[in-house]
Protein backbone atom coordinates (compact mmCIF):
# COMPACT_ATOMS: atom_id res chain seq x y z
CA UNK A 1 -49.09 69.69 16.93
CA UNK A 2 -49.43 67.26 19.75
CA UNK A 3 -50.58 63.61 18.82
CA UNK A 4 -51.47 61.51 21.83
CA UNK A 5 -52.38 57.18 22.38
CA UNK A 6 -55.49 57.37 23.79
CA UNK A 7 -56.04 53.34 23.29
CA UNK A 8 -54.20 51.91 26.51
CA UNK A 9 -54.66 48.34 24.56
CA UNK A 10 -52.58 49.73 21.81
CA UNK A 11 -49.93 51.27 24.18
CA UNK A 12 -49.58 47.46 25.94
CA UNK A 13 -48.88 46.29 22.20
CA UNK A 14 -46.67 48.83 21.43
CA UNK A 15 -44.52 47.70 24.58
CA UNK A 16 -44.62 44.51 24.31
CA UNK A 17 -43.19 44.46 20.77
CA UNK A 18 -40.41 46.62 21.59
CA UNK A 19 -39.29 44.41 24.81
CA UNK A 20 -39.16 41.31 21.65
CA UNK A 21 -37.57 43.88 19.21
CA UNK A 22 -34.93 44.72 22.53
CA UNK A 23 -34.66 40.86 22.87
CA UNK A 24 -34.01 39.84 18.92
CA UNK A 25 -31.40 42.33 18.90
CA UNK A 26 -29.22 40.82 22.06
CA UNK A 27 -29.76 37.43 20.78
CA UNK A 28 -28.22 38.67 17.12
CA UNK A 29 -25.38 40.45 18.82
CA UNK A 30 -24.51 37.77 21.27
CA UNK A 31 -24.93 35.20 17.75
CA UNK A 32 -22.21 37.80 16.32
CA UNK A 33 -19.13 37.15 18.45
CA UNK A 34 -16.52 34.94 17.92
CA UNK A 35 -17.09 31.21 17.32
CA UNK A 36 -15.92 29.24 20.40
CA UNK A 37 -12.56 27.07 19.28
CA UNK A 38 -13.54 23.54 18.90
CA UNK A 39 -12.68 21.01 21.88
CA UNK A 40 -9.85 18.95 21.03
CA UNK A 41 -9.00 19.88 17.44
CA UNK A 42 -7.65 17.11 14.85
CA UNK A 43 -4.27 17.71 14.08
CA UNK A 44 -2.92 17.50 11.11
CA UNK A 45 -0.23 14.13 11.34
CA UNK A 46 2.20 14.29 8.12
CA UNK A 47 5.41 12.31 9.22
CA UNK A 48 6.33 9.18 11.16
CA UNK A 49 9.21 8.58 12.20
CA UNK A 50 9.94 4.99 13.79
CA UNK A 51 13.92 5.00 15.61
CA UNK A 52 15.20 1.23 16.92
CA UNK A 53 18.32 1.36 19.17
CA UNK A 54 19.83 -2.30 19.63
CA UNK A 55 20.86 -2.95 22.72
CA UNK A 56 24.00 -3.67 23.47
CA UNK A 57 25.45 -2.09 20.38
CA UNK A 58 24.71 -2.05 16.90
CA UNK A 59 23.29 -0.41 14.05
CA UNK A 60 20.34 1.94 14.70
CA UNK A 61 17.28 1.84 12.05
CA UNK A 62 15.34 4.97 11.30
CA UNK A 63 11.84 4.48 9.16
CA UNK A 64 10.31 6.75 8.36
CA UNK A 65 6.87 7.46 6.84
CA UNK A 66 5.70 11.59 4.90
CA UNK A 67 2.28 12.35 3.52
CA UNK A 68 3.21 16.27 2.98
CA UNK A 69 0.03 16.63 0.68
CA UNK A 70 -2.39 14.02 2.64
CA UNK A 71 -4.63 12.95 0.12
CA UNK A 72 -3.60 14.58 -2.51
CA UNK A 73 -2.09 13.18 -5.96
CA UNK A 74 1.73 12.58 -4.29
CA UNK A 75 1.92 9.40 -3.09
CA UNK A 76 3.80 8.94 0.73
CA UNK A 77 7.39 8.71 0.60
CA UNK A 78 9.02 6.02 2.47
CA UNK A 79 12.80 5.68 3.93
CA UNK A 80 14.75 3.34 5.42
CA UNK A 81 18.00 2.92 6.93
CA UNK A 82 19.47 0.87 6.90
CA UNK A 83 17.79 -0.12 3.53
CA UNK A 84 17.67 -3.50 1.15
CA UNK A 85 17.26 -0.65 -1.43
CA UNK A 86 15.94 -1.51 -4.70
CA UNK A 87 12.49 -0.53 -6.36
CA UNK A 88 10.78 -1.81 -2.63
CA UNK A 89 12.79 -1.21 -0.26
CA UNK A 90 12.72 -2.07 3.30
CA UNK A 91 14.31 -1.70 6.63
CA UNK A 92 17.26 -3.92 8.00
CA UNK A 93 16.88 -5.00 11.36
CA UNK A 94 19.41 -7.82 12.96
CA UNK A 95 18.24 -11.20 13.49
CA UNK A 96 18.29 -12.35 17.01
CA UNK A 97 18.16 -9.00 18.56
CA UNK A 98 16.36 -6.49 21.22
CA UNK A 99 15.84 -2.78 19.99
CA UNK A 100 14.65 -0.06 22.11
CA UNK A 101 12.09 1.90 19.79
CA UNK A 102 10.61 5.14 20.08
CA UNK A 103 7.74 7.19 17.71
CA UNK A 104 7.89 10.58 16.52
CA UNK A 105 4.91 12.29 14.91
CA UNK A 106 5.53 15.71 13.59
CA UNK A 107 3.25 18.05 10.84
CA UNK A 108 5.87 19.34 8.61
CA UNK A 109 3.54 21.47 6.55
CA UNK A 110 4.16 24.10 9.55
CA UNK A 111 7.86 25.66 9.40
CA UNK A 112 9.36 24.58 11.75
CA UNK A 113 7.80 21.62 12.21
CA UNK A 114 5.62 20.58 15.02
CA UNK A 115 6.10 17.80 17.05
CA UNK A 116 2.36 16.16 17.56
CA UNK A 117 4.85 13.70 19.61
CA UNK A 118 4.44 15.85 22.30
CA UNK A 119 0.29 16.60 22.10
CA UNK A 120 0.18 12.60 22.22
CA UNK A 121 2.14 12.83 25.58
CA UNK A 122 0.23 15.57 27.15
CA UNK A 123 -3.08 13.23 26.15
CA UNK A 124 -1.56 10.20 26.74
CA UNK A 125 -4.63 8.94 28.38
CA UNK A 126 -6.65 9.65 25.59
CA UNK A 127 -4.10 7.84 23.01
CA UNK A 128 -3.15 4.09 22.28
CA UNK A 129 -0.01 2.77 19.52
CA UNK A 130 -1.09 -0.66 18.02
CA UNK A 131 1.32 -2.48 16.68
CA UNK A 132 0.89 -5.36 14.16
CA UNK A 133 3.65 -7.65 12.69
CA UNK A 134 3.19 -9.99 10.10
CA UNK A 135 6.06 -11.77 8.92
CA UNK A 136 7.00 -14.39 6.62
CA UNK A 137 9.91 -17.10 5.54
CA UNK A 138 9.91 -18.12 9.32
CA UNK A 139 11.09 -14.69 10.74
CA UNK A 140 9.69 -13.33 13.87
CA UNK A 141 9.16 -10.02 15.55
CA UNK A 142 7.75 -9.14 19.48
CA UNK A 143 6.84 -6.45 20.27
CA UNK A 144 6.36 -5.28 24.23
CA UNK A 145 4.92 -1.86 25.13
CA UNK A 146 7.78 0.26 27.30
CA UNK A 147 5.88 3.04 28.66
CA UNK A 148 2.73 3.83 30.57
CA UNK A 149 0.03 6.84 31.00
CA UNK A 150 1.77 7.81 34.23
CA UNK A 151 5.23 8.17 32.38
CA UNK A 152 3.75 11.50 30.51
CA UNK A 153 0.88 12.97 32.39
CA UNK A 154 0.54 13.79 36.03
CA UNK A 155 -2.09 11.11 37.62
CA UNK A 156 -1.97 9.26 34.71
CA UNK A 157 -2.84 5.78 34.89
CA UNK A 158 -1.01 2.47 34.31
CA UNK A 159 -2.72 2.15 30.50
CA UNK A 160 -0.05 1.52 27.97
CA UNK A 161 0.66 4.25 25.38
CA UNK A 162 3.46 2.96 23.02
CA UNK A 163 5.78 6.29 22.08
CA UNK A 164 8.16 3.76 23.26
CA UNK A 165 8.46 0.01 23.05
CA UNK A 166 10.92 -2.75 22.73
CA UNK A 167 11.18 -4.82 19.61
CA UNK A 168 12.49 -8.65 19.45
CA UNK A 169 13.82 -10.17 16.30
CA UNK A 170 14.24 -13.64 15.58
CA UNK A 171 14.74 -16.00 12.94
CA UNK A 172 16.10 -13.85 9.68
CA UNK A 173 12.89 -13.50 6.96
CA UNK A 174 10.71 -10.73 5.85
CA UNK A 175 7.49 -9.16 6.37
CA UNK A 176 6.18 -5.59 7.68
CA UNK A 177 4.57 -3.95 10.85
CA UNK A 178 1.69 -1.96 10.72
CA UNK A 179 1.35 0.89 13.52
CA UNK A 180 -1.89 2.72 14.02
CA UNK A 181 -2.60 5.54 16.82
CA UNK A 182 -6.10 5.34 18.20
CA UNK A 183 -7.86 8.65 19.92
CA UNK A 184 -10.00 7.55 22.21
CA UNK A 185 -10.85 10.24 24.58
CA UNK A 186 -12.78 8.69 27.93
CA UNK A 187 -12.78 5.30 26.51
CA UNK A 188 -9.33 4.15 26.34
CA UNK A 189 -9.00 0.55 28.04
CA UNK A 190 -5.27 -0.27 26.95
CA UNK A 191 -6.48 -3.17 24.51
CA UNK A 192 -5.89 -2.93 20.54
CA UNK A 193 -7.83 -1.68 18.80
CA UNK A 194 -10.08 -0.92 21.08
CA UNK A 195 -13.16 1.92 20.54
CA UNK A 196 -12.11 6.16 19.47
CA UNK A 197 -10.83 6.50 15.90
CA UNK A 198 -7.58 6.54 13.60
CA UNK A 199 -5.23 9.58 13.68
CA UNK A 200 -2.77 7.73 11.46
CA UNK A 201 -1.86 4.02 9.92
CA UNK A 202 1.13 3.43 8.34
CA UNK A 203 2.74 -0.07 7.19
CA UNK A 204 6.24 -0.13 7.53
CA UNK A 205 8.80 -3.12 4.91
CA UNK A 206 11.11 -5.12 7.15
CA UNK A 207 13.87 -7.68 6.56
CA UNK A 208 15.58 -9.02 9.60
CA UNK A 209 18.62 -10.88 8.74
C-alpha cells in the first residue's frame, strides 16, 4: 500500500524540522568532545627552598619552607641551617655580610618532584618575588633584586623577577623575611605588590649575628 503527502505545507514542515533535528544533533556531538585544557593552569607550589651563598667565603644557609598536604590538618614544616634550634627555630645568617640568594619552588606531591622553578622562568614576565624584612634589636637586612625578565625568556624585558637576589646583613638582631610570588599575567610593572594574585607566601625566622 502506497501512502503519499499530498499537503505541500506539511511537506515544508516536515523539512524544516529535520534540517533543526540535523542541526541539534551536530551541536550535541561537537558539545561531546574533549574539554579544551585551561589557559595557564595553577600549579600546585608545595616547597620553598631559599639558598644564601656569602661571598667571599663562608657558611651557606638553606631555608626551607613544605606544605605537602596544603590546607590540610599538617601544619608546614620549616628548616633551617644553619639553625638557633630550639622549639622556634630560625636561620643563622652572618652579621655584616653579602649573600648571593637564589629560590627554588618545586611540588613534591609528584615523584620526582617538579621544579615550578623552572615554569616561573619560562613566564618570567608574568611573575614578580617580593621580598619583605622586618627586623628587630637594631639588625638590618637589604635586599637588591639580581636578575631581570631578559635573563630567562627570549625578548624579555628589563622587569625584575627575583629567583635570584643579593642579601645584606648588618648589625647582629633578629627578625624574619616574608617572600611572596605574584602572577600577574599582562600586568606586571616590576613594583611590589603590584596587581595579579598570590601563588605562594611564606615567612621565613632569621637571626643574623
Amino acid at each position: 500500500m502506497k501512502f503519499e503527502n499530498t499537503n505541500p505545507l506539511m511537506l515544508r514542515v516536515s523539512k524544516h524540522l529535520f534540517a533543526c533535528l540535523v542541526l541539534v544533533a551536530t551541536m550535541l556531538l561537537m558539545s561531546c568532545g574533549e574539554d579544551p585544557e585551561p589557559a595557564n593552569e595553577e600549579e600546585l607550589i608545595t616547597t620553598m627552598r631559599v639558598t644564601l651563598v656569602p661571598q667571599g667565603g663562608g657558611t651557606t644557609v638553606t631555608m626551607e619552607f613544605k606544605d605537602l598536604d596544603g590546607v590540610g590538618a599538617n601544619p608546614p614544616v620549616f628548616t633551617y641551617s644553619p639553625s638557633t634550634g630550639g622549639a622556634t627555630p630560625a636561620a643563622l645568617l652572618a652579621a655584616n655580610k653579602i649573600y648571593n640568594a637564589s629560590i627554588v619552588l618545586l611540588n613534591e606531591t609528584e615523584s620526582p618532584a617538579e621544579d615550578i622553578t623552572e615554569e616561573i622562568e619560562e613566564e618570567a614576565d608574568e611573575h614578580l618575588f617580593c621580598f619583605t624584612p622586618a627586623m628587630s634589636g637594631g639588625a638590618t637586612l637589604n635586599i637588591q633584586y639580581a636578575d631581570k625578565e631578559s635573563d630567562f625568556i627570549t625578548g624579555g624585558g628589563n622587569r625584575v623577577v627575583g629567583i635570584k637576589s643579593t642579601w645584606s646583613t648588618g648589625n647582629a638582631g633578629s627578625g624574619n623575611v616574608t617572600i611572596v610570588l605574584r602572577h600577574q599575567p599582562g600586568t606586571k610593572t616590576g613594583a611590589c605588590p603590584g596587581t595579579g594574585e598570590t601563588d605562594i607566601e611564606v615567612t621565613f625566622a632569621l637571626v643574623i649575628q
